[in-house]
Protein backbone atom coordinates (compact mmCIF):
# COMPACT_ATOMS: atom_id res chain seq x y z
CA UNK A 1 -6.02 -172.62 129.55
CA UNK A 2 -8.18 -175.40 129.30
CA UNK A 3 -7.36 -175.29 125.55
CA UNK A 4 -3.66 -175.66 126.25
CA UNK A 5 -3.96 -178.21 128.66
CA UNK A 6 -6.15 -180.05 125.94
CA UNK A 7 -3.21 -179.91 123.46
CA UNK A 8 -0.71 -181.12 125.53
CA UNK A 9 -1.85 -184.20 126.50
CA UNK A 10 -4.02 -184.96 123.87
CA UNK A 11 -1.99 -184.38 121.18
CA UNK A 12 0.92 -186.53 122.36
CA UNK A 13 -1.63 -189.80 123.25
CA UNK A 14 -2.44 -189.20 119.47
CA UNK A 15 1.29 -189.35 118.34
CA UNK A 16 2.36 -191.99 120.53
CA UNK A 17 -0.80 -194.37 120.06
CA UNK A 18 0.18 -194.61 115.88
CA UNK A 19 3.91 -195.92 116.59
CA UNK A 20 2.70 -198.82 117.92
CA UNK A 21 1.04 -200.39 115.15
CA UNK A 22 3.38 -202.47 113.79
CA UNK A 23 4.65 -202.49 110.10
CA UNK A 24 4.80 -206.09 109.07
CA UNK A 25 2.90 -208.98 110.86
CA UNK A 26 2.65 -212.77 110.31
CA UNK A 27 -0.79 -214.00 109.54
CA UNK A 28 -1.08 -218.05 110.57
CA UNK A 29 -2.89 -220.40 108.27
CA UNK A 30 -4.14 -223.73 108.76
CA UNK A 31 -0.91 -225.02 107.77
CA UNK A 32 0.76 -225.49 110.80
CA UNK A 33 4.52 -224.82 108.63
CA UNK A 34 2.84 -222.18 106.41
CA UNK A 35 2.30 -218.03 107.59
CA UNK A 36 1.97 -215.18 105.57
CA UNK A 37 4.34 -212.02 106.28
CA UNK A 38 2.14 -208.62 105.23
CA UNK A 39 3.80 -205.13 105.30
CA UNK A 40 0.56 -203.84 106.57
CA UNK A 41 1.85 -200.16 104.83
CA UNK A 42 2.19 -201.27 101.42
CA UNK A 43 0.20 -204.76 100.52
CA UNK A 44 2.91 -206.62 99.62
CA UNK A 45 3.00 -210.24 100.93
CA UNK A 46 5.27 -213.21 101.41
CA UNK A 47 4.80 -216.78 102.09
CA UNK A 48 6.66 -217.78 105.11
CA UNK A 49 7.35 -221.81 105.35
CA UNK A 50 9.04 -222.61 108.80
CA UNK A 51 11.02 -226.18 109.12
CA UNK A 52 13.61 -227.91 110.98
CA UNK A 53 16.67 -228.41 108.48
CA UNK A 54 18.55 -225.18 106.85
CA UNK A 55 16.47 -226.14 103.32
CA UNK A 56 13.22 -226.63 104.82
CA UNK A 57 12.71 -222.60 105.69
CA UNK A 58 11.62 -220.56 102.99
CA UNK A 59 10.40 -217.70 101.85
CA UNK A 60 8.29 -216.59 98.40
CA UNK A 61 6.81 -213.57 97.16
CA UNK A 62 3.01 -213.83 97.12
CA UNK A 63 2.72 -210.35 96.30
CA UNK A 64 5.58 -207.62 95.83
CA UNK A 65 2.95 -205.81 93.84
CA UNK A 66 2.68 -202.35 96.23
CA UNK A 67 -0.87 -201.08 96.70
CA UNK A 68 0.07 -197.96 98.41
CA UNK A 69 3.84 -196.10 97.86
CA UNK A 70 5.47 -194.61 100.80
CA UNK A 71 6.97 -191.14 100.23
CA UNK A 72 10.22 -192.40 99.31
CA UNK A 73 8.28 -194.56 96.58
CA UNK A 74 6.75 -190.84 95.36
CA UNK A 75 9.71 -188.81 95.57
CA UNK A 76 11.96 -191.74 93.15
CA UNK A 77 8.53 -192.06 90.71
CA UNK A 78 9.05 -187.67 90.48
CA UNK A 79 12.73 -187.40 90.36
CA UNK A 80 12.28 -189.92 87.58
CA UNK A 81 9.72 -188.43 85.49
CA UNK A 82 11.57 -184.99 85.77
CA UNK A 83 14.54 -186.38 84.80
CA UNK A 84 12.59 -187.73 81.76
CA UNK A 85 11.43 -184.38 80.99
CA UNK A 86 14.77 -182.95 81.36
CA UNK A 87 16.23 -185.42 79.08
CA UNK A 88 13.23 -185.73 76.39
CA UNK A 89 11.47 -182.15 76.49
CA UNK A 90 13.46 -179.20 78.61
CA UNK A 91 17.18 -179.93 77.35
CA UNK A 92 15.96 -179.30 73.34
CA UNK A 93 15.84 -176.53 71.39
CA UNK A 94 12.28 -174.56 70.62
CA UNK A 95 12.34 -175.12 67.60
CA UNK A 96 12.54 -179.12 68.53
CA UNK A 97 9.96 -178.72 71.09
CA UNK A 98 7.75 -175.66 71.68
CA UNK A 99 7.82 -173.94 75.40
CA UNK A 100 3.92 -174.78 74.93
CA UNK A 101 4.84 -178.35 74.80
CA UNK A 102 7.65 -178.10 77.21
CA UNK A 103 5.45 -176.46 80.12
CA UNK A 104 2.47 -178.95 79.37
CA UNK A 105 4.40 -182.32 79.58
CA UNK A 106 6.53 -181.02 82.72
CA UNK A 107 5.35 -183.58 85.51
CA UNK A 108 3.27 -181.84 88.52
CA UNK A 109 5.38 -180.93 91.46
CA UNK A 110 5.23 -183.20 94.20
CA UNK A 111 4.36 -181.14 96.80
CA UNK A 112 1.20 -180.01 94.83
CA UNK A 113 0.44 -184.10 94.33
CA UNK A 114 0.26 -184.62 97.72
CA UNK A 115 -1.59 -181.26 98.46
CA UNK A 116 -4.36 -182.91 96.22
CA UNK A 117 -6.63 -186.06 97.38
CA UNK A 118 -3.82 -187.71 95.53
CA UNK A 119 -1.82 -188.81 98.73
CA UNK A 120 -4.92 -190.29 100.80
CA UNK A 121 -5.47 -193.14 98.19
CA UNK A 122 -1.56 -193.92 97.49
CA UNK A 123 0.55 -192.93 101.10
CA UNK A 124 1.34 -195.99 102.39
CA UNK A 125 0.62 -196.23 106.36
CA UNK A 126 1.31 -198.23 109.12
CA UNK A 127 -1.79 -200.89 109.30
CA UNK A 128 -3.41 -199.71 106.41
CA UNK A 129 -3.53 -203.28 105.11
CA UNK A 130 -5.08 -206.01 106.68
CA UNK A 131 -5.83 -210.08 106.19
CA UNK A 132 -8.60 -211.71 106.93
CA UNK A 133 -9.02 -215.58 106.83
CA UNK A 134 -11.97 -217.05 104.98
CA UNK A 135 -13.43 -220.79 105.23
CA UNK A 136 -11.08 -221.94 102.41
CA UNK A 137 -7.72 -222.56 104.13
CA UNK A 138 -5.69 -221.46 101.36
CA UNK A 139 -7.30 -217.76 100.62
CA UNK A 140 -7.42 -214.60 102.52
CA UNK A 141 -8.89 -211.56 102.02
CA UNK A 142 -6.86 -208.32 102.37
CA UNK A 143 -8.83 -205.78 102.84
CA UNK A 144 -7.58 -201.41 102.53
CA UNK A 145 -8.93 -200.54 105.65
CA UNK A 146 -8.55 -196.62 104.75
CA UNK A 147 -10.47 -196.79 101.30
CA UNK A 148 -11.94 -200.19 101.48
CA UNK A 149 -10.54 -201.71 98.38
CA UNK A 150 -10.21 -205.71 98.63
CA UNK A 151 -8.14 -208.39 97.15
CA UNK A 152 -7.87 -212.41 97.16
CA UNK A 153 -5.34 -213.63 98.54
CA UNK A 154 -4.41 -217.34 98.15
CA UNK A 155 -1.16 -219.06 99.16
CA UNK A 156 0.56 -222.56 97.80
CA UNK A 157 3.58 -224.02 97.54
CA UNK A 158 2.93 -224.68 94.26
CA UNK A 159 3.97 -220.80 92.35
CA UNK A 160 1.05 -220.99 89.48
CA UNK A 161 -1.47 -221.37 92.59
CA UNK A 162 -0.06 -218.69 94.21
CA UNK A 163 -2.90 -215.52 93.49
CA UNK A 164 -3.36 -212.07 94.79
CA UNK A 165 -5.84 -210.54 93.04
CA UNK A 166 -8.42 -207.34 93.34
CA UNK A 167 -12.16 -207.34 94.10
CA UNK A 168 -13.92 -204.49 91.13
């Protein structure tokens, strides 16, 4: 009973306590015009600039390099590569390409990809990127709080400035 009792109110403070951490949050910088937008699920970043005429607000990609893929990113990268296979291996004859050579270059199913260790590096989540303001008041660092890989990140106006880049 105690068991039970356990589960039913532990389990939903678990579930409920993830949905609020938010997808996407604005970072400020020193620049009082100048935030950065993160999708704290993926890595990517943008350059927000705030101003009072319709031209003045903009936005630019810092970063719309992913660092981790949400399913949907996974299940398009699969459907892909089997349609690949389909196309350059399956749909020929044997005597093209061997059933050897067929079987061996058919791409893993997903479901056994994500069985593997191969979803907790690359499954995007909710807060699984964060930044982290340094003394220099144009970099950040962005840090993969579930595996602990780091990046610079430095914003400018100016796009050849502009630098998101990973820590080996």
């Amino acid at each position: 009973m105690k068991k039970l009792l356990f589960l039913v109110v532990f389990i939903p403070l678990v579930s409920f306590g993830q949905e609020d951490i938010e997808r996407y949050k604005i970072y400020e910088t020193t620049n009082m015009y100048t935030s950065l937008l993160l999708d704290s699920a993926t890595g990517q970043i943008w350059h927000l600039q705030i101003g009072i005429g319709d031209g003045d607000q903009m936005k630019y990609v810092l970063s719309d390099d992913k660092k981790a893929f949400t399913l949907e990113d996974l299940t398009e990268d699969y459907n892909e590569e089997y349609k690949n296979w389909e196309e350059n291996y399956n749909s020929k004859a044997d005597s093209i390409v061997s059933a050897e050579e067929k079987e061996y270059m058919k791409p893993t199913p997903l479901e056994e990809r994500l069985k593997s260790g191969y979803s907790f590096w690359t499954l995007a989540k909710n807060g699984r990127f964060k930044l982290y303001p340094t003394g220099n008041n144009y970099n950040f660092i962005m840090v993969d709080v579930i595996d602990g890989r780091t990046w610079q990140v430095q914003w400018n106006i100016d796009e050849n400035k502009r630098i998101v880049d990973r820590f080996y």
